[in-house]
C-alpha atoms as a PDB file:
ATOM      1  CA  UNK A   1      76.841  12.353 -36.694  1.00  0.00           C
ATOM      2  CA  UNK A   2      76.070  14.437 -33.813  1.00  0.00           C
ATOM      3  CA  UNK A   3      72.289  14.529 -34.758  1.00  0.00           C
ATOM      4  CA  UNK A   4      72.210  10.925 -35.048  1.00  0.00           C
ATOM      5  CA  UNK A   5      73.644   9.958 -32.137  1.00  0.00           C
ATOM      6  CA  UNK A   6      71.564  12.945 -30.017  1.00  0.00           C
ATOM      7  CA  UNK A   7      68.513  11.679 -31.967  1.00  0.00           C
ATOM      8  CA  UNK A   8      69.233   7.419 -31.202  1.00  0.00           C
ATOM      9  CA  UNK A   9      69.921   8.761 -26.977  1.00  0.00           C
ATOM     10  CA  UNK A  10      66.737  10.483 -27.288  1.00  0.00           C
ATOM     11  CA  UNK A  11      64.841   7.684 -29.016  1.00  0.00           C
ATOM     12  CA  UNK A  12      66.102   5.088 -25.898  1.00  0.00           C
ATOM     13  CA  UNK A  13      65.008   7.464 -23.404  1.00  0.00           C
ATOM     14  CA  UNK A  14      61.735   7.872 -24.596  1.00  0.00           C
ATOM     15  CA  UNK A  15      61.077   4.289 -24.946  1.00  0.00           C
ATOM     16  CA  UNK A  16      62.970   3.492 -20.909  1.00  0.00           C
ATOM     17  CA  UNK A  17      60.426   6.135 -19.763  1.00  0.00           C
ATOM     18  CA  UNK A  18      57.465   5.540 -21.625  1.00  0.00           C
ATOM     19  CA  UNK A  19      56.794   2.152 -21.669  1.00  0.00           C
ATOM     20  CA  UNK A  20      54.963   0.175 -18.875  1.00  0.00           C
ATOM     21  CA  UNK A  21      55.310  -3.138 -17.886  1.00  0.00           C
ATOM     22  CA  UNK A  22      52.380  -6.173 -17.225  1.00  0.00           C
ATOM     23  CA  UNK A  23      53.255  -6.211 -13.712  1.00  0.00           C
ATOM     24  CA  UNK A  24      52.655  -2.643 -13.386  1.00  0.00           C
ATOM     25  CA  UNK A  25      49.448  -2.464 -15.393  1.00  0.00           C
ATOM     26  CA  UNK A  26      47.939  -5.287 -12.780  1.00  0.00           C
ATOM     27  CA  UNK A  27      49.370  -3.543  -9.649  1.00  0.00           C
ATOM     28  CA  UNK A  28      47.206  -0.492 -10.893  1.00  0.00           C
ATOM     29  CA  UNK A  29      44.494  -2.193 -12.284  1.00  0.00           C
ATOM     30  CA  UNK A  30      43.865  -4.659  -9.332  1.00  0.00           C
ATOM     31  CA  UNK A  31      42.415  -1.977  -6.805  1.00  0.00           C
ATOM     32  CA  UNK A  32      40.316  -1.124  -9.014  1.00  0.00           C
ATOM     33  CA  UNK A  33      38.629  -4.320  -9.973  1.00  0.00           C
ATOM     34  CA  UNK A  34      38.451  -5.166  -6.170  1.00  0.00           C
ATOM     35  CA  UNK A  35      36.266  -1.744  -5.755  1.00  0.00           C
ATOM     36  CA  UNK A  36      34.196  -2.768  -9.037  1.00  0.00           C
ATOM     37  CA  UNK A  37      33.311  -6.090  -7.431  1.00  0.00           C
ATOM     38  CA  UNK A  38      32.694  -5.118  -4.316  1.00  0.00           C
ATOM     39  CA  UNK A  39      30.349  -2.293  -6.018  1.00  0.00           C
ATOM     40  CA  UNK A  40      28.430  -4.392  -8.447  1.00  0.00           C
ATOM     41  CA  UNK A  41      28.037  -6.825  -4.983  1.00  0.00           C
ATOM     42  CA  UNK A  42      26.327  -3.508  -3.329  1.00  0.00           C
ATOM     43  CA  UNK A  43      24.457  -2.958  -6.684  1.00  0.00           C
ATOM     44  CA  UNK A  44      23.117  -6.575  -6.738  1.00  0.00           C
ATOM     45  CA  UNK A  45      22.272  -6.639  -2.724  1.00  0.00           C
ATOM     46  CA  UNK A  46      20.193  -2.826  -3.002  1.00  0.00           C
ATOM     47  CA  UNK A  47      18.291  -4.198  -6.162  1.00  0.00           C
ATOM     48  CA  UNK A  48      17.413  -7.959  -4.108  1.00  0.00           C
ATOM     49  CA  UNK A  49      16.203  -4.825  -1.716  1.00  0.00           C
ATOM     50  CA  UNK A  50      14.627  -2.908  -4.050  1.00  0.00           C
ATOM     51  CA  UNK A  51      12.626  -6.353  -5.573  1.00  0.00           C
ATOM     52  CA  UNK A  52      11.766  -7.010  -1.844  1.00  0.00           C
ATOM     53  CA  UNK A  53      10.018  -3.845  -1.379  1.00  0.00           C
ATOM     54  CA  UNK A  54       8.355  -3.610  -4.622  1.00  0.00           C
ATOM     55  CA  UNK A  55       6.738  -7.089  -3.895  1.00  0.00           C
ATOM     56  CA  UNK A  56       5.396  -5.336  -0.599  1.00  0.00           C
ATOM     57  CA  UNK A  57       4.174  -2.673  -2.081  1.00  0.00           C
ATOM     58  CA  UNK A  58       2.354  -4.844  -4.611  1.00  0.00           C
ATOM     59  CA  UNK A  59       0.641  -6.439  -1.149  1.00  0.00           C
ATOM     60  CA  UNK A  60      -0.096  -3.032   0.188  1.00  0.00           C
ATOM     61  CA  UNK A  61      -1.603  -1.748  -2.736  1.00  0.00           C
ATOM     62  CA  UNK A  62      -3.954  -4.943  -3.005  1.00  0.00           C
ATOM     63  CA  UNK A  63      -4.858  -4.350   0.901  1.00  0.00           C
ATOM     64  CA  UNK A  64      -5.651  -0.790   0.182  1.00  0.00           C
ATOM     65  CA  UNK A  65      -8.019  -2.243  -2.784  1.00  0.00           C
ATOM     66  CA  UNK A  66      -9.939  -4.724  -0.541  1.00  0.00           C
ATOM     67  CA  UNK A  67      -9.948  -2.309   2.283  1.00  0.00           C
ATOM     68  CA  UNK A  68     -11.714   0.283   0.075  1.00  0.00           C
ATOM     69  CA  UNK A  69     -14.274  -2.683  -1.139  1.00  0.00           C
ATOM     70  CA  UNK A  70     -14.655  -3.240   3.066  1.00  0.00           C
ATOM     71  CA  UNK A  71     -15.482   0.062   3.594  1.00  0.00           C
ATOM     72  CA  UNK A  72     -18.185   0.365   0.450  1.00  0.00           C
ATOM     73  CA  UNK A  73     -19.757  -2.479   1.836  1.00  0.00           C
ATOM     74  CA  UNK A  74     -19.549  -1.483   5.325  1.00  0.00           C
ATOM     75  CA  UNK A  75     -21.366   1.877   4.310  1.00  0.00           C
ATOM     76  CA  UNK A  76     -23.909  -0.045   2.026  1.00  0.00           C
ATOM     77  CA  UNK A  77     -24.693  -2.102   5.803  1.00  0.00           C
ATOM     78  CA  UNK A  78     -24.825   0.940   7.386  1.00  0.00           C
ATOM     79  CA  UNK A  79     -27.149   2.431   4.873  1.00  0.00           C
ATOM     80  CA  UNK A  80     -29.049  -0.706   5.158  1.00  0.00           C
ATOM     81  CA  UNK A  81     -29.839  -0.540   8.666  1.00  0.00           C
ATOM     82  CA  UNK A  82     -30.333   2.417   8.641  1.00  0.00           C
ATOM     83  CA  UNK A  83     -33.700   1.939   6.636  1.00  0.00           C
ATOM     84  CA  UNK A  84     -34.462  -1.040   8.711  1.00  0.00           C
ATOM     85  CA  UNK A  85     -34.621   1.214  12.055  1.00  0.00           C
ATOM     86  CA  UNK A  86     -36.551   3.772  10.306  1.00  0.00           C
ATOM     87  CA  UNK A  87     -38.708   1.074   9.188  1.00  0.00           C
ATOM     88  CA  UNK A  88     -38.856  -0.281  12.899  1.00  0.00           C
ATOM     89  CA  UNK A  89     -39.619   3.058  14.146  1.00  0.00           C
ATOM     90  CA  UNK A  90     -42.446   3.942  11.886  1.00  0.00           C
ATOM     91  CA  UNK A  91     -44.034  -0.029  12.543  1.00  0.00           C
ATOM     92  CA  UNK A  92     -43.301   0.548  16.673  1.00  0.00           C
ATOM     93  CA  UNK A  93     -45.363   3.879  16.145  1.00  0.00           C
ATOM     94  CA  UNK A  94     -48.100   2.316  14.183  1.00  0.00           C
ATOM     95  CA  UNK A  95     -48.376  -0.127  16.980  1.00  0.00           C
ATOM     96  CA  UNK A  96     -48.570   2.099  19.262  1.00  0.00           C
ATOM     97  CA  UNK A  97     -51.466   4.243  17.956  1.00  0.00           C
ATOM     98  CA  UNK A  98     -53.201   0.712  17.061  1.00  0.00           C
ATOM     99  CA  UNK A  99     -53.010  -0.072  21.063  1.00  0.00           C
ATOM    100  CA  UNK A 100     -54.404   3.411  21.743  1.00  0.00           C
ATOM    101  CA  UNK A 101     -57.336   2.624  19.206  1.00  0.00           C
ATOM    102  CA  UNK A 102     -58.029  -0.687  20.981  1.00  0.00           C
ATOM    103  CA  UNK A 103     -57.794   0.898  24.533  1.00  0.00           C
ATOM    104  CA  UNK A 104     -60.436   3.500  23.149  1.00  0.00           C
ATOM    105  CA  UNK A 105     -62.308   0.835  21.704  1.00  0.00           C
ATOM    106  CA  UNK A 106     -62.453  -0.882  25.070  1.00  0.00           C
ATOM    107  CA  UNK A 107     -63.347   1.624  26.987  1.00  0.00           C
ATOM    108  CA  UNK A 108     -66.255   2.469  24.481  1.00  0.00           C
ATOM    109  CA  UNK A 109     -67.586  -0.741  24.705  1.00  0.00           C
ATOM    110  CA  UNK A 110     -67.154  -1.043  28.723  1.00  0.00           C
ATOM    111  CA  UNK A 111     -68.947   1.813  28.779  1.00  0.00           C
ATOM    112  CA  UNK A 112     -71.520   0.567  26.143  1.00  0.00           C
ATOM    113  CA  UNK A 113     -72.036  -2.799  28.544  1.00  0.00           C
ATOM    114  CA  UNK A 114     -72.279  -0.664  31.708  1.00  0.00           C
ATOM    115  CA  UNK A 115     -74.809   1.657  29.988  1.00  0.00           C
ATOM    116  CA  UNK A 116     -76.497  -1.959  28.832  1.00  0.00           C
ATOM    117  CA  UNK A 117     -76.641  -3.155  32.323  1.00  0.00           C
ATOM    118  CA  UNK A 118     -78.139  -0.323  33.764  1.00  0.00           C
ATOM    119  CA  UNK A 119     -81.186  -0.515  31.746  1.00  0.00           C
END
């Protein structure tokens, strides 16, 4: 009878001291959904962020792309004006020694007339 009775006291005491109540559960619980939320409302604001900047660097990357077209064509101009002044430079120099032919010429035939005239 002993054992029964020891075994039916330590039965109840188990079951005061093990059991927890619904109240307790939420007091415990509640903290920790308040910190979830206010976590998965940090979560949600750093990937708006994180969508933000990833649409910039979309932008930036298209910049760099027409910025790198600019500068081919840019370097195509200068390559193209470039030839032009060579071009100009060898005409102005042609023109040049065409003058000094013509002066030449001109003074030959002054001096041709004068020779003419003195006859």
């Amino acid at each position: 009878m002993k054992k029964v009775v020891l075994l039916v006291i330590s039965f109840l005491l188990l079951l005061s001291f093990g059991c927890a109540t619904q109240e307790y559960v939420k007091q415990q619980i509640d903290p920790l959904i308040d910190r979830i939320s206010k976590l998965e409302a940090r979560v949600a604001a750093i990937e708006s962020r994180i969508s933000g900047l990833e649409g910039k660097i979309a932008g930036i990357d298209e910049a760099k792309k027409e910025a790198r077209e600019a500068k081919a064509l840019a370097q195509e101009a200068m390559k193209t004006a470039l030839d032009c002044c060579d071009k100009a430079d060898a005409s102005v120099k042609r023109a040049e020694a065409a003058a000094d032919r013509a002066e030449n010429a001109a003074k030959k035939c002054a001096k041709a007339f004068e020779l003419q005239q003195k006859k």
